[in-house]
N, C-alpha and C. Protein backbone atom coordinates (compact mmCIF):
# COMPACT_ATOMS: atom_id res chain seq x y z
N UNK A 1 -2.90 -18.08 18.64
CA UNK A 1 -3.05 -18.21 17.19
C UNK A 1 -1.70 -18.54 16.55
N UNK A 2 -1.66 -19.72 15.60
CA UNK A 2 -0.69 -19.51 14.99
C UNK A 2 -0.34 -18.96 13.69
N UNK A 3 0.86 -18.48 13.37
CA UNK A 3 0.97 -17.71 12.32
C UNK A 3 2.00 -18.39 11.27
N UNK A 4 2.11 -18.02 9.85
CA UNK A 4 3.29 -18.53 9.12
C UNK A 4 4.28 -17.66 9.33
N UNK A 5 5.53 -18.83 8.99
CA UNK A 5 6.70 -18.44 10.10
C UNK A 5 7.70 -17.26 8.85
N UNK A 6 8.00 -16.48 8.98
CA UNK A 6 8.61 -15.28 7.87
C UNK A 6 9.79 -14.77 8.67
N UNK A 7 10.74 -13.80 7.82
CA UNK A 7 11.27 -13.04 8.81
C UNK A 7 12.22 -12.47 7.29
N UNK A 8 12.55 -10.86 7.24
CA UNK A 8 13.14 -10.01 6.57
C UNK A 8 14.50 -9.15 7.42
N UNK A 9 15.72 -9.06 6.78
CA UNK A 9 16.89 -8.80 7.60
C UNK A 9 17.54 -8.10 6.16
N UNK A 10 17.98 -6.76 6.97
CA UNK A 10 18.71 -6.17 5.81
C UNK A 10 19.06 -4.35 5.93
N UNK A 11 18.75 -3.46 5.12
CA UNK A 11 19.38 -1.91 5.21
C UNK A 11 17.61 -1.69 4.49
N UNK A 12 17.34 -0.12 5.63
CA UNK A 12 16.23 0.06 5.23
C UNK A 12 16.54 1.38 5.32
N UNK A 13 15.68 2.47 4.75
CA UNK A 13 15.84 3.69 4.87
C UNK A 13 14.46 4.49 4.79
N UNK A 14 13.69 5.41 5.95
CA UNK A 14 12.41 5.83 6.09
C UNK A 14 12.52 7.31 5.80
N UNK A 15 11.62 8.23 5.17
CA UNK A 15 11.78 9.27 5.12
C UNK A 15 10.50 10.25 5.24
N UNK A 16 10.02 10.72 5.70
CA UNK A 16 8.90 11.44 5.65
C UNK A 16 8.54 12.69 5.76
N UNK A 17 7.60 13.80 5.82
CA UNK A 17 7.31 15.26 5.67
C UNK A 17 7.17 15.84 7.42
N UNK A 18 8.37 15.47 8.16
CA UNK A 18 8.18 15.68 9.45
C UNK A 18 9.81 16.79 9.41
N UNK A 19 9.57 17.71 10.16
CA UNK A 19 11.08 17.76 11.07
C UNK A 19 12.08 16.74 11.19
N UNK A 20 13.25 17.05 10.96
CA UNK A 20 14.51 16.24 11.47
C UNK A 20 14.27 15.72 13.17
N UNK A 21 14.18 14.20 13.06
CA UNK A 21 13.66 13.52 14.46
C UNK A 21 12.28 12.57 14.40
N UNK A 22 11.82 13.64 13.62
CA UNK A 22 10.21 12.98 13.55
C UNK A 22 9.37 13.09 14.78
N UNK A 23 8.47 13.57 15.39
CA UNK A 23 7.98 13.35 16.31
C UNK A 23 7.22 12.19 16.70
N UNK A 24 6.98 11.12 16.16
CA UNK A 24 6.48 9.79 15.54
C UNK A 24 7.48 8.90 16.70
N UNK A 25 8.81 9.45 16.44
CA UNK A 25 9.13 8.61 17.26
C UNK A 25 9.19 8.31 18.67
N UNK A 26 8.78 9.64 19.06
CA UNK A 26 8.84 10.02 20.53
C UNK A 26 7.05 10.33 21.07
N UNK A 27 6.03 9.17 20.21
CA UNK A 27 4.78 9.70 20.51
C UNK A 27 4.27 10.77 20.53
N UNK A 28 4.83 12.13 19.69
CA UNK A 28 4.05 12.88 19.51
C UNK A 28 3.82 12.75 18.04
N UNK A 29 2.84 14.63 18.07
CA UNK A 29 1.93 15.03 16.85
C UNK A 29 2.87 15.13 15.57
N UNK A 30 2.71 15.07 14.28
CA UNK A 30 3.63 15.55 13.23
C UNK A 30 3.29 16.79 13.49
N UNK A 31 5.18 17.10 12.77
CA UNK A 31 5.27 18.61 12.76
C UNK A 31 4.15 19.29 12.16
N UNK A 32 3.84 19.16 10.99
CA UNK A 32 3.18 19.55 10.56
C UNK A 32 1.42 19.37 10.41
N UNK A 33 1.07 18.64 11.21
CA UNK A 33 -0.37 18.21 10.88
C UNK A 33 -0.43 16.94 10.25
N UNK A 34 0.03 16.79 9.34
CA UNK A 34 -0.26 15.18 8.15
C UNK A 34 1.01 14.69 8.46
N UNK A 35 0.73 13.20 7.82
CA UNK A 35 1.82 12.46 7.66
C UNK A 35 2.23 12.06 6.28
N UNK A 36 3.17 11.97 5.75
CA UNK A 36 3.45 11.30 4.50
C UNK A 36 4.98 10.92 4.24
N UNK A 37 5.40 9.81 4.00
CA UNK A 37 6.12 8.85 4.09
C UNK A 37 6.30 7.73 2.96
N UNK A 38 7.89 7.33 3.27
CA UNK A 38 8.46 6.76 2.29
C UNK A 38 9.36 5.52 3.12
N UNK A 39 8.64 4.19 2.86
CA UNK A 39 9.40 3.48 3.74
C UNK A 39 10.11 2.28 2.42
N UNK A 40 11.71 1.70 2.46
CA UNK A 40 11.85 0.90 1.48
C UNK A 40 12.95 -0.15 2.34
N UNK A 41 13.18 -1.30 1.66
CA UNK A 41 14.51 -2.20 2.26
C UNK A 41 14.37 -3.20 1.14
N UNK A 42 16.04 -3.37 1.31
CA UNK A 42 16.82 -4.31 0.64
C UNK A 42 16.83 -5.67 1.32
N UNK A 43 16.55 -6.59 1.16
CA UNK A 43 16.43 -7.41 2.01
C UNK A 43 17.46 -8.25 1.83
N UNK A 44 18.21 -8.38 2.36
CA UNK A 44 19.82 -9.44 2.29
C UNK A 44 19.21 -11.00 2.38
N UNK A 45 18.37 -10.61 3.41
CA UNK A 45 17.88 -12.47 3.84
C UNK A 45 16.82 -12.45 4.19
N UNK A 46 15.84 -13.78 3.88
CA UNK A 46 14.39 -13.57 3.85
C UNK A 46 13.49 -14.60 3.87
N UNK A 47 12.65 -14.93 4.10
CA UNK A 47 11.85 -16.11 3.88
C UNK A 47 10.75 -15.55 4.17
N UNK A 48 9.69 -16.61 3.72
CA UNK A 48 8.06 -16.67 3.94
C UNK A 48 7.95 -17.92 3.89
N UNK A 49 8.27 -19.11 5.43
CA UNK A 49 7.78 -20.19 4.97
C UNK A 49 9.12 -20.43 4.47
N UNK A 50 8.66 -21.38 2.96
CA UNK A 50 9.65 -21.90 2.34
C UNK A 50 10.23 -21.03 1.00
N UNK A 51 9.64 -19.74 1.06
CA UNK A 51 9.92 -18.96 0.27
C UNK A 51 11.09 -18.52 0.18
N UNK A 52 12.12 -18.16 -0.62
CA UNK A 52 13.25 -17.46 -0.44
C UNK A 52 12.90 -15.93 -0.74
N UNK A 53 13.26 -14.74 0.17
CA UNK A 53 13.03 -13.83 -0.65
C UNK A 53 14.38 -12.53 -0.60
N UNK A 54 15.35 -13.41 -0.26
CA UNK A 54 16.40 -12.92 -0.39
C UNK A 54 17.08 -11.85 -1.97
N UNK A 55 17.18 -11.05 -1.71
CA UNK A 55 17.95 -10.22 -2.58
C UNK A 55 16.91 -9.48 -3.28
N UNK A 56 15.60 -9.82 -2.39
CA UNK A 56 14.56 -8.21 -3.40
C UNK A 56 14.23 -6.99 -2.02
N UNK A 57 13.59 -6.63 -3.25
CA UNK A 57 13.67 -5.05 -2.70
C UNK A 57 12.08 -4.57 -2.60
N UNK A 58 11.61 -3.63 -1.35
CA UNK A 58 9.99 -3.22 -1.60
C UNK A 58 10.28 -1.54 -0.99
N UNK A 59 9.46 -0.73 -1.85
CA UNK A 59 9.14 0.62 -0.97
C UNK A 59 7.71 0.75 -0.83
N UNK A 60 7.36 1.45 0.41
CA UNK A 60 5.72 1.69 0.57
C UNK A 60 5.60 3.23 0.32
N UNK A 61 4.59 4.11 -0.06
CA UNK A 61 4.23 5.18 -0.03
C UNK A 61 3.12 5.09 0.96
N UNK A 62 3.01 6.05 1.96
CA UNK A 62 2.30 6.07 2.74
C UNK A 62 1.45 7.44 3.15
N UNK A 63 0.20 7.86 3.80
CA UNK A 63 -0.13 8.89 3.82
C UNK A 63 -1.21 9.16 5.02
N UNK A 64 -1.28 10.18 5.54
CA UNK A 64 -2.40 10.02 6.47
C UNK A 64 -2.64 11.79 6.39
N UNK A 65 -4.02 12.18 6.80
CA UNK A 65 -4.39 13.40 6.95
C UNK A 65 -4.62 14.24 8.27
N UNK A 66 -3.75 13.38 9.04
CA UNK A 66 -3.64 13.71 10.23
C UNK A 66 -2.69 12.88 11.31
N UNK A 67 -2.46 12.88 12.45
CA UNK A 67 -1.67 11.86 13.10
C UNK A 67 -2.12 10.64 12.38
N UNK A 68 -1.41 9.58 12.59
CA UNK A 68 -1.36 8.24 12.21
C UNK A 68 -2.25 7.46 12.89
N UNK A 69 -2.44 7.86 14.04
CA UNK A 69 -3.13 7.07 14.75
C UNK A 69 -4.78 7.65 15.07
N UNK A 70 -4.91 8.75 14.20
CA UNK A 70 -6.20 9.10 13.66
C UNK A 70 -6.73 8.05 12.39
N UNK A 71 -6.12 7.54 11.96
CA UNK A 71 -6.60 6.82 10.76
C UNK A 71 -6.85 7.24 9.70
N UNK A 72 -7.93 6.96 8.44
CA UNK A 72 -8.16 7.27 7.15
C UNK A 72 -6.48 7.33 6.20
N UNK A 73 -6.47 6.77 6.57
CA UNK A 73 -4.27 6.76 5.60
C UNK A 73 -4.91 5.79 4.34
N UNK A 74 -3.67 6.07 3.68
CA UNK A 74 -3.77 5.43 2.07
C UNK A 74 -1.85 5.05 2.39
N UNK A 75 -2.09 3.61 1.57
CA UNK A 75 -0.93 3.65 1.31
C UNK A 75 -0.81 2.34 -0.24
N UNK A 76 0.36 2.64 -0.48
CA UNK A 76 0.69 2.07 -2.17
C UNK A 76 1.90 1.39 -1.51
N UNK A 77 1.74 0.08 -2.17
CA UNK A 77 2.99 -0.93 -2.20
C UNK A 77 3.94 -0.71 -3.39
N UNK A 78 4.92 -1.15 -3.04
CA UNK A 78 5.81 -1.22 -4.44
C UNK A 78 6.66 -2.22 -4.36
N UNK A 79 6.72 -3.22 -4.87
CA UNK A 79 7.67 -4.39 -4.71
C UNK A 79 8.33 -4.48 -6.00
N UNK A 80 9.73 -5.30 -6.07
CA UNK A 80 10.87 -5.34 -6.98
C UNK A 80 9.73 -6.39 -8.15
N UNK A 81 10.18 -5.54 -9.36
CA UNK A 81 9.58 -6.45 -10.53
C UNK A 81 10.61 -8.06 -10.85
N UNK A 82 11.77 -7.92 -9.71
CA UNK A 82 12.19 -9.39 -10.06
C UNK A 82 11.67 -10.60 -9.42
N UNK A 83 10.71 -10.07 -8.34
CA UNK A 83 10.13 -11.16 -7.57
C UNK A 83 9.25 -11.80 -8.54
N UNK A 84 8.95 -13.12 -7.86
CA UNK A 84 7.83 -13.93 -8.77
C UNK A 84 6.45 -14.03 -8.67
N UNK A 85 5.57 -14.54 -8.84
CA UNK A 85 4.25 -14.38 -8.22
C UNK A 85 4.13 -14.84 -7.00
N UNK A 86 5.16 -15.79 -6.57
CA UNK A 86 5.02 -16.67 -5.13
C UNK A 86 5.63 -15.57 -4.15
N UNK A 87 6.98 -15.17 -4.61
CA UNK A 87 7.47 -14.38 -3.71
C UNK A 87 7.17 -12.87 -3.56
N UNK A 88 6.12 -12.09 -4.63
CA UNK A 88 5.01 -10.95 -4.60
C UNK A 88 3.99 -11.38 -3.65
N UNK A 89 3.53 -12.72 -3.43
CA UNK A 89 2.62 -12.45 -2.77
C UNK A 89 3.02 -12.45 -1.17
N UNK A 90 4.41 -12.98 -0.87
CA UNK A 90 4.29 -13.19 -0.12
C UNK A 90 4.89 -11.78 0.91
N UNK A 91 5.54 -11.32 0.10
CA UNK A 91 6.06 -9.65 0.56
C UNK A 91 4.72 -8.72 0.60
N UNK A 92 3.65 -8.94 -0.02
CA UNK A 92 2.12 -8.32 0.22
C UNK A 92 1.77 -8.60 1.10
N UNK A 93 2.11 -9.85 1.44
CA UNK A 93 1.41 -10.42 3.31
C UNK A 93 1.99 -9.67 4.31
N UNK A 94 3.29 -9.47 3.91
CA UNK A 94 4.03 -8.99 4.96
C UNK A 94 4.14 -7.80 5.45
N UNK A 95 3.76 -6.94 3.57
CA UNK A 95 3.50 -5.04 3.72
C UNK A 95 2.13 -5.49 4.45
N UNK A 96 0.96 -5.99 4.64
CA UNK A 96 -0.05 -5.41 4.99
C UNK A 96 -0.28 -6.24 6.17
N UNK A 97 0.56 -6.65 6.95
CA UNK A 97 0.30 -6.82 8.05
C UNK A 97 0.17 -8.10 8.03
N UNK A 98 -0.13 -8.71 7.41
CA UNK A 98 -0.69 -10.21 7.73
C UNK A 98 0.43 -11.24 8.68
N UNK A 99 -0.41 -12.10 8.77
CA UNK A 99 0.89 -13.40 9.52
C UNK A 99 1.80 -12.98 10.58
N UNK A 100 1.09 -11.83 11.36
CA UNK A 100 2.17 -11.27 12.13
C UNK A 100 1.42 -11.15 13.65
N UNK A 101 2.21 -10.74 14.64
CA UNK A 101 1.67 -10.99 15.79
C UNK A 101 0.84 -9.50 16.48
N UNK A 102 -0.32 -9.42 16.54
CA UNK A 102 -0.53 -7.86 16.83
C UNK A 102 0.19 -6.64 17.57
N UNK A 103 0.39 -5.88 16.62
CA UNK A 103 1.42 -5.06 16.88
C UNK A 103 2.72 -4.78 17.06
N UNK A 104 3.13 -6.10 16.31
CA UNK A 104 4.41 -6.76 16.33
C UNK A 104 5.20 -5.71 15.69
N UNK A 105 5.18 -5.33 14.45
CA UNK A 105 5.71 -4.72 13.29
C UNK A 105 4.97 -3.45 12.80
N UNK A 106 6.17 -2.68 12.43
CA UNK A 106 5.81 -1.43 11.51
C UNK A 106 4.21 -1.65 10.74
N UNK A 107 4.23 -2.45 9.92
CA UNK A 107 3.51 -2.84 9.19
C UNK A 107 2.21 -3.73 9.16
N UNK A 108 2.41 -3.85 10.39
CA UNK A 108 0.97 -4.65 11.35
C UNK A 108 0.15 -3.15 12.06
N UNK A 109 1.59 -2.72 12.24
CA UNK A 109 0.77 -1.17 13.43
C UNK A 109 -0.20 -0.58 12.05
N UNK A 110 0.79 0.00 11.34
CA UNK A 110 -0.04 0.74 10.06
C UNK A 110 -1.31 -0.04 9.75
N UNK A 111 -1.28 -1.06 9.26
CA UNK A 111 -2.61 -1.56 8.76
C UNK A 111 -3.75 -1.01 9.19
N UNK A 112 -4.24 -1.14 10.53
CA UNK A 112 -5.13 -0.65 10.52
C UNK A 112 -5.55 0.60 10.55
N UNK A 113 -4.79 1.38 10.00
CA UNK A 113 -4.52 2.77 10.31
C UNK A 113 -5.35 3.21 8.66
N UNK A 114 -5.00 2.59 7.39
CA UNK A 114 -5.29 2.60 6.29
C UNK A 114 -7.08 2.30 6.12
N UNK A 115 -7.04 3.59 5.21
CA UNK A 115 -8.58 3.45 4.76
C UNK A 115 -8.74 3.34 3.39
N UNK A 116 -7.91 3.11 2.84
CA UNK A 116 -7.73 3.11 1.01
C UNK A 116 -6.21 2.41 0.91
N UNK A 117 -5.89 1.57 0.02
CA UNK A 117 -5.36 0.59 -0.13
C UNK A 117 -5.27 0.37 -1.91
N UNK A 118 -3.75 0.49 -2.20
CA UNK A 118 -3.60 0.88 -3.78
C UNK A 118 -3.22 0.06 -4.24
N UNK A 119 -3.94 -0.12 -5.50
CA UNK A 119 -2.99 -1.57 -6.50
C UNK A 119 -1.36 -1.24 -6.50
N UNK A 120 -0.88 -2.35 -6.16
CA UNK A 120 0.60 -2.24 -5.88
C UNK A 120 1.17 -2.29 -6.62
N UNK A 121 2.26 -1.99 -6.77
CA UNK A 121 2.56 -2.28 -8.16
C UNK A 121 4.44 -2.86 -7.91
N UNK A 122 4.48 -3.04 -9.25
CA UNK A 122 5.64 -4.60 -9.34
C UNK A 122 6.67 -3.55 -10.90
N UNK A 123 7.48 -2.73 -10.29
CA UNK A 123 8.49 -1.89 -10.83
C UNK A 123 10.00 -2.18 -10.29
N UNK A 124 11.06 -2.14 -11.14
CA UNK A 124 12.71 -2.13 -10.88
C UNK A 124 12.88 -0.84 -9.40
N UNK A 125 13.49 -1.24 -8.41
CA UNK A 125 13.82 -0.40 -7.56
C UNK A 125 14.85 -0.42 -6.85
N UNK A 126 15.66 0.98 -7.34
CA UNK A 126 17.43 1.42 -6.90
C UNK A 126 16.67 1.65 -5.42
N UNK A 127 17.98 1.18 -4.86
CA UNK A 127 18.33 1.43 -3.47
C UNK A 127 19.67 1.58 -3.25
N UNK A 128 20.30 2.34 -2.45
CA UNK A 128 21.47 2.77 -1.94
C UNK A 128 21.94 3.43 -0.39
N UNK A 129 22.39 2.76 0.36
CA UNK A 129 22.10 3.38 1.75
C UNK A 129 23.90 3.06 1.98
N UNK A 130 24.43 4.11 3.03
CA UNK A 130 25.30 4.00 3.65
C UNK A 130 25.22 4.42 5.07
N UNK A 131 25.06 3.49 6.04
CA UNK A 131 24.45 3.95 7.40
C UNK A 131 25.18 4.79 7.99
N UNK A 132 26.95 5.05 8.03
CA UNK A 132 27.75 5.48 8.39
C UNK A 132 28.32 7.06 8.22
N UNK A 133 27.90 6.50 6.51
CA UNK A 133 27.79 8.43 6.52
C UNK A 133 26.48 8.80 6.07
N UNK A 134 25.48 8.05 6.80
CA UNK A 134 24.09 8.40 6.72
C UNK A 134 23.35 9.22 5.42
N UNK A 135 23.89 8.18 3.65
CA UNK A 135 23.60 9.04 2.75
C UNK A 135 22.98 7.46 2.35
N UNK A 136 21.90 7.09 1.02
CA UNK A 136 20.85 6.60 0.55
C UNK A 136 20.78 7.30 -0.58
N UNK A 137 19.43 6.55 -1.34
CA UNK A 137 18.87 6.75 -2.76
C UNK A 137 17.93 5.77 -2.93
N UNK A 138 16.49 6.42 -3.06
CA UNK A 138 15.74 5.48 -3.51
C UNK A 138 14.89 5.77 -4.54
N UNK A 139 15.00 4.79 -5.19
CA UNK A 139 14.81 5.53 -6.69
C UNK A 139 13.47 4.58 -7.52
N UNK A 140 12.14 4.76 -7.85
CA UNK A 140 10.96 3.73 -8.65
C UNK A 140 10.78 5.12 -9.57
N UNK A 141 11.02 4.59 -10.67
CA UNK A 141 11.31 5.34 -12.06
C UNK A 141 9.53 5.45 -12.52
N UNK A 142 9.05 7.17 -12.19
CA UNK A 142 7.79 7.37 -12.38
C UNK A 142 6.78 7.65 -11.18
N UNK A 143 7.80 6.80 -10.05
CA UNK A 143 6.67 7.26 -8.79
C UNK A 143 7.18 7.95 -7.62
N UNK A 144 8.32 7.44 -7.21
CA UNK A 144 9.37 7.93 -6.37
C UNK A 144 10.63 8.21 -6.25
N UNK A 145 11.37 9.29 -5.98
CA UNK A 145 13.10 9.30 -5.75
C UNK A 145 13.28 10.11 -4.64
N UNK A 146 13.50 9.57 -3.17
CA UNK A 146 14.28 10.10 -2.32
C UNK A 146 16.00 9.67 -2.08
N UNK A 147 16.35 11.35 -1.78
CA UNK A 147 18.06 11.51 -1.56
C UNK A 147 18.55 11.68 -0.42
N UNK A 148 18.99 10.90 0.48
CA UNK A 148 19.48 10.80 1.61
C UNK A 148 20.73 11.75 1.87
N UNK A 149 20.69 13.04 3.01
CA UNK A 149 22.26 12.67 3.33
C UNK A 149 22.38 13.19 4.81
N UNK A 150 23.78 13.34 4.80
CA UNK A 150 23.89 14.03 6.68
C UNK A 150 23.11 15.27 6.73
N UNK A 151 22.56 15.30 8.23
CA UNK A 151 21.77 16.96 8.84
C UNK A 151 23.22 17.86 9.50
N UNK A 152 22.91 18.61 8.62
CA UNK A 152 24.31 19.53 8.60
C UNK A 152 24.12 20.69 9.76
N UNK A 153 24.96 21.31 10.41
CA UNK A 153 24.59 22.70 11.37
C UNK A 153 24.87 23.52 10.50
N UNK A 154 23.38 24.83 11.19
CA UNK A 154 22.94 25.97 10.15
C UNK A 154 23.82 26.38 9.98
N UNK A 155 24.65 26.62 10.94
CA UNK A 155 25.94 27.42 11.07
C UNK A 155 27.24 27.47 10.09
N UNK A 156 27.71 26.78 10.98
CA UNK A 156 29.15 26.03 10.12
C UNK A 156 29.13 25.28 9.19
N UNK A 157 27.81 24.27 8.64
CA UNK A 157 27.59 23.29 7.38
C UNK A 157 28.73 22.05 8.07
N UNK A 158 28.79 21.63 9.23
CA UNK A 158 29.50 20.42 9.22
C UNK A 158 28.41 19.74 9.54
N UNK A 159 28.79 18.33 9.11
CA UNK A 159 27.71 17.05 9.39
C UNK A 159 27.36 17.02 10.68
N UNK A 160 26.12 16.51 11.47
CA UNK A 160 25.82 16.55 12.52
C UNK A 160 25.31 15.52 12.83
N UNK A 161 25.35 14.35 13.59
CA UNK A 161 25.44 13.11 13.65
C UNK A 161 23.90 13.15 15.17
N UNK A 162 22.85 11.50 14.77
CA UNK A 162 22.30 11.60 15.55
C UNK A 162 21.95 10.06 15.83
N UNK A 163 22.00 9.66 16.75
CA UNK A 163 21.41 7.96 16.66
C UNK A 163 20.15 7.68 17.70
N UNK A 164 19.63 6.98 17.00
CA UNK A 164 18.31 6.91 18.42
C UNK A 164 18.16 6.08 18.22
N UNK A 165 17.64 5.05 19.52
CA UNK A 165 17.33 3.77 19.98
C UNK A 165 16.31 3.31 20.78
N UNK A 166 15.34 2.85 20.38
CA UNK A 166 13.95 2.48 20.65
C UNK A 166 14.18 0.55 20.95
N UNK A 167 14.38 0.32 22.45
CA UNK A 167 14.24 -0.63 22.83
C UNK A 167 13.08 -1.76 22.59
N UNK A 168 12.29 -0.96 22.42
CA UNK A 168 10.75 -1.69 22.44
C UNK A 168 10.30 -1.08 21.32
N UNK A 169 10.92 -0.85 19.73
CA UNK A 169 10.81 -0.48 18.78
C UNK A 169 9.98 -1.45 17.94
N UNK A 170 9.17 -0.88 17.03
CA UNK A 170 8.20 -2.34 16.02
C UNK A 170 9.08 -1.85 15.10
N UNK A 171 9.72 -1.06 14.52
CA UNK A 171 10.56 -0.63 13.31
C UNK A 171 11.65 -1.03 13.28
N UNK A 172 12.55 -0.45 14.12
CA UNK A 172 14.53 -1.05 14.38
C UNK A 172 14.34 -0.90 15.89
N UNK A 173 15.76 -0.92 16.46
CA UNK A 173 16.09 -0.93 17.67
C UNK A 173 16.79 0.16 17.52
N UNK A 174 17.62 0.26 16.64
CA UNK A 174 18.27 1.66 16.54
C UNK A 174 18.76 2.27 14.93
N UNK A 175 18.53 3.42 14.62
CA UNK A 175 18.99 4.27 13.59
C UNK A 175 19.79 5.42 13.62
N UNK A 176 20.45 5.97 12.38
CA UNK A 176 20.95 6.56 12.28
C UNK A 176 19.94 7.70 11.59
N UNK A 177 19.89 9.18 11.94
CA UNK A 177 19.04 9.94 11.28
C UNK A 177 19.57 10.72 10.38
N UNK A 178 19.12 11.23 9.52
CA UNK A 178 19.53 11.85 8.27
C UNK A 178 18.22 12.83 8.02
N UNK A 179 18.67 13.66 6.85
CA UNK A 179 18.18 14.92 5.92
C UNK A 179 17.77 14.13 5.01
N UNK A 180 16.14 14.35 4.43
CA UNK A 180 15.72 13.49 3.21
C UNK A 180 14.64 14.28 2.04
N UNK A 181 15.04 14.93 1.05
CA UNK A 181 14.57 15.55 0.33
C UNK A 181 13.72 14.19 -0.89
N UNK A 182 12.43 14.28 -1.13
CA UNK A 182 11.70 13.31 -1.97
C UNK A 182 10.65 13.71 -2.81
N UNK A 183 10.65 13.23 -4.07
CA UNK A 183 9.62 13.50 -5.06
C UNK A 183 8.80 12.47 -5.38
N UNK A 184 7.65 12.38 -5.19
CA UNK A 184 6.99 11.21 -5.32
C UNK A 184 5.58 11.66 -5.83
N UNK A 185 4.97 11.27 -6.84
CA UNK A 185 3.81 11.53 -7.80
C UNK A 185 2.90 10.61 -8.32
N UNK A 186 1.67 10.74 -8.44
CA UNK A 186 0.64 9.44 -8.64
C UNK A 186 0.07 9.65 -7.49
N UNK A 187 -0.32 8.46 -7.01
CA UNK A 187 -1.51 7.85 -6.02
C UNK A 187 -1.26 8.95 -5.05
N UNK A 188 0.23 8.49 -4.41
CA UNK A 188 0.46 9.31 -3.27
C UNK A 188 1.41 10.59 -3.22
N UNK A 189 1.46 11.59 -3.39
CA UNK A 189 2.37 12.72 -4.05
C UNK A 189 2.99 13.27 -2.48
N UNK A 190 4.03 14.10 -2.79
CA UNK A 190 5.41 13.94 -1.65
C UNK A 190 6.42 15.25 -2.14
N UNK A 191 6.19 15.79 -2.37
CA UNK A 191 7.37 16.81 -2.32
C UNK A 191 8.25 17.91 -1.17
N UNK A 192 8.95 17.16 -0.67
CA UNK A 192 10.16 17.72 0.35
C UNK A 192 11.13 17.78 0.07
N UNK A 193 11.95 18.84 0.99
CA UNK A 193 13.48 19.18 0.75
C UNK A 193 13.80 19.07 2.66
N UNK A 194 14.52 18.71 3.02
CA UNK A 194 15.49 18.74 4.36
C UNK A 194 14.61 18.17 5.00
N UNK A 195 14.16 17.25 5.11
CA UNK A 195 12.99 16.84 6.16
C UNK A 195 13.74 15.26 6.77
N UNK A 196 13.03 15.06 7.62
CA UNK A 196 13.23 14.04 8.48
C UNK A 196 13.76 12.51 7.68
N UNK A 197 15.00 12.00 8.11
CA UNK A 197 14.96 10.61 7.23
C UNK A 197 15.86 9.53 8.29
N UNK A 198 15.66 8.69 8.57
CA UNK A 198 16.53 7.67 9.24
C UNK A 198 16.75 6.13 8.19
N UNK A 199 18.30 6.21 8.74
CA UNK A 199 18.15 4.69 8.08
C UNK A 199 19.03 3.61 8.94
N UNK A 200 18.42 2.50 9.04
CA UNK A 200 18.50 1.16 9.94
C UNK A 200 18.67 -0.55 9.45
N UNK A 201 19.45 -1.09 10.00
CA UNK A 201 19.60 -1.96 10.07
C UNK A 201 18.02 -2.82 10.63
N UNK A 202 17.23 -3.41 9.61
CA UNK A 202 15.87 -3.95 10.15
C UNK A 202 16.09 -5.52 10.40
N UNK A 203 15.53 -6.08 11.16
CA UNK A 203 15.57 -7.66 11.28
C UNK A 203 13.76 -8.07 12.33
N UNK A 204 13.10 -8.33 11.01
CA UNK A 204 11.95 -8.03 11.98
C UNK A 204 10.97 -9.56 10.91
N UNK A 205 10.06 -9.90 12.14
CA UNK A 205 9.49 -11.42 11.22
C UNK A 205 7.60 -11.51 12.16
N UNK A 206 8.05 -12.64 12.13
CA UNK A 206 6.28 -12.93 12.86
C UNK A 206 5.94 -12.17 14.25
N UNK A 207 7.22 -12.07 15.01
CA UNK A 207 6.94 -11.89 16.33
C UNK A 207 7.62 -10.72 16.61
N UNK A 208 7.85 -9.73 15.59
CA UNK A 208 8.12 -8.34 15.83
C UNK A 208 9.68 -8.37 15.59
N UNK A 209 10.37 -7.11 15.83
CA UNK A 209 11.78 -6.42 15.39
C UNK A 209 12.54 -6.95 16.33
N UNK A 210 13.81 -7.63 15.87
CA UNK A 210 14.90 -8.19 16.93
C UNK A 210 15.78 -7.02 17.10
């Protein structure tokens, strides 16, 4: 099959209601039973086609009532209100999977995972990530604000540094993990303090994450 040719490159930052690590990433259960999640990126460089979609920005709210790969999930788009209608639609193709190679991408896997599917919506969205000292900010004025920073030891309170690398990753190849406290209200609601957050360098298009 062929597909239209896309590809997004840039600083992304994921955060969700799991333990520091996530068990998500290592094929197991969430810590807790459910999933709920906050995925966003800046996109430095971009296309759809002949689209430019360089220099916008999208976060997803995401949710499931059980592992992920149980299904029934809801999730809400959020794309930068500076995009245009050409380049909204074409970042919608891309949150929901479309034009992509099965199982290529984050966002191909999820799809079918979703059983409710939210008018998206087209709002200004702060982003702020520093991979190095693993601190972020993501900020949609009314629906979401997660605060990134280092996972500190109980002990002593010094920063505690973690990187993981998923060779055969649909998300990154490798991240840096972080502490991610988030408030998020409406469709999909989110309230955590110290919970699981990584943020990565993404470069991922038709044929999955480079």
């Amino acid at each position: 099959m062929t597909y239209k040719s896309w590809r997004i490159r840039g600083p992304s930052i994921t955060t969700c209601n799991c333990a520091w690590g996530c068990p998500c990433q290592f094929n197991a259960l969430p810590t807790y039973g459910d999933c709920r999640a906050v995925v966003a990126m800046h996109v430095e460089e971009g296309h759809f086609e002949q689209t430019d979609l360089s220099g916008l920005r999208f976060a997803t709210l995401v949710a499931w009532p059980g592992p992920i790969h149980h299904g029934n999930g809801e999730v809400l788009a959020i794309v930068d209100e500076a995009a245009d209608e050409v380049q909204r639609a074409a970042l919608l193709t891309i949150l929901s999977g479309g034009e992509t190679e099965p199982g290529a991408t984050i966002f191909n896997v999820f799809a079918a995972t979703f059983s409710k599917v939210h008018e998206p919506q087209f709002r200004p969205i702060q982003f702020e990530w520093d991979q190095e000292r693993r601190t972020g900010r993501i900020k949609v004025e009314g629906l979401v604000e997660s605060v990134i920073e280092p996972i500190r030891n109980p002990v002593t309170g010094e920063e505690h540094r973690a990187r993981v690398v998923l060779p055969g990753g649909f998300e990154y190849r490798e991240a840096e993990y972080a502490s991610g406290s988030t408030r998020a209200e409406g469709a999909i609601a989110l309230n955590v303090d110290g919970r699981h957050a990584h943020l990565a360098r993404l470069d991922l298009s038709t044929h999955g994450a480079a």
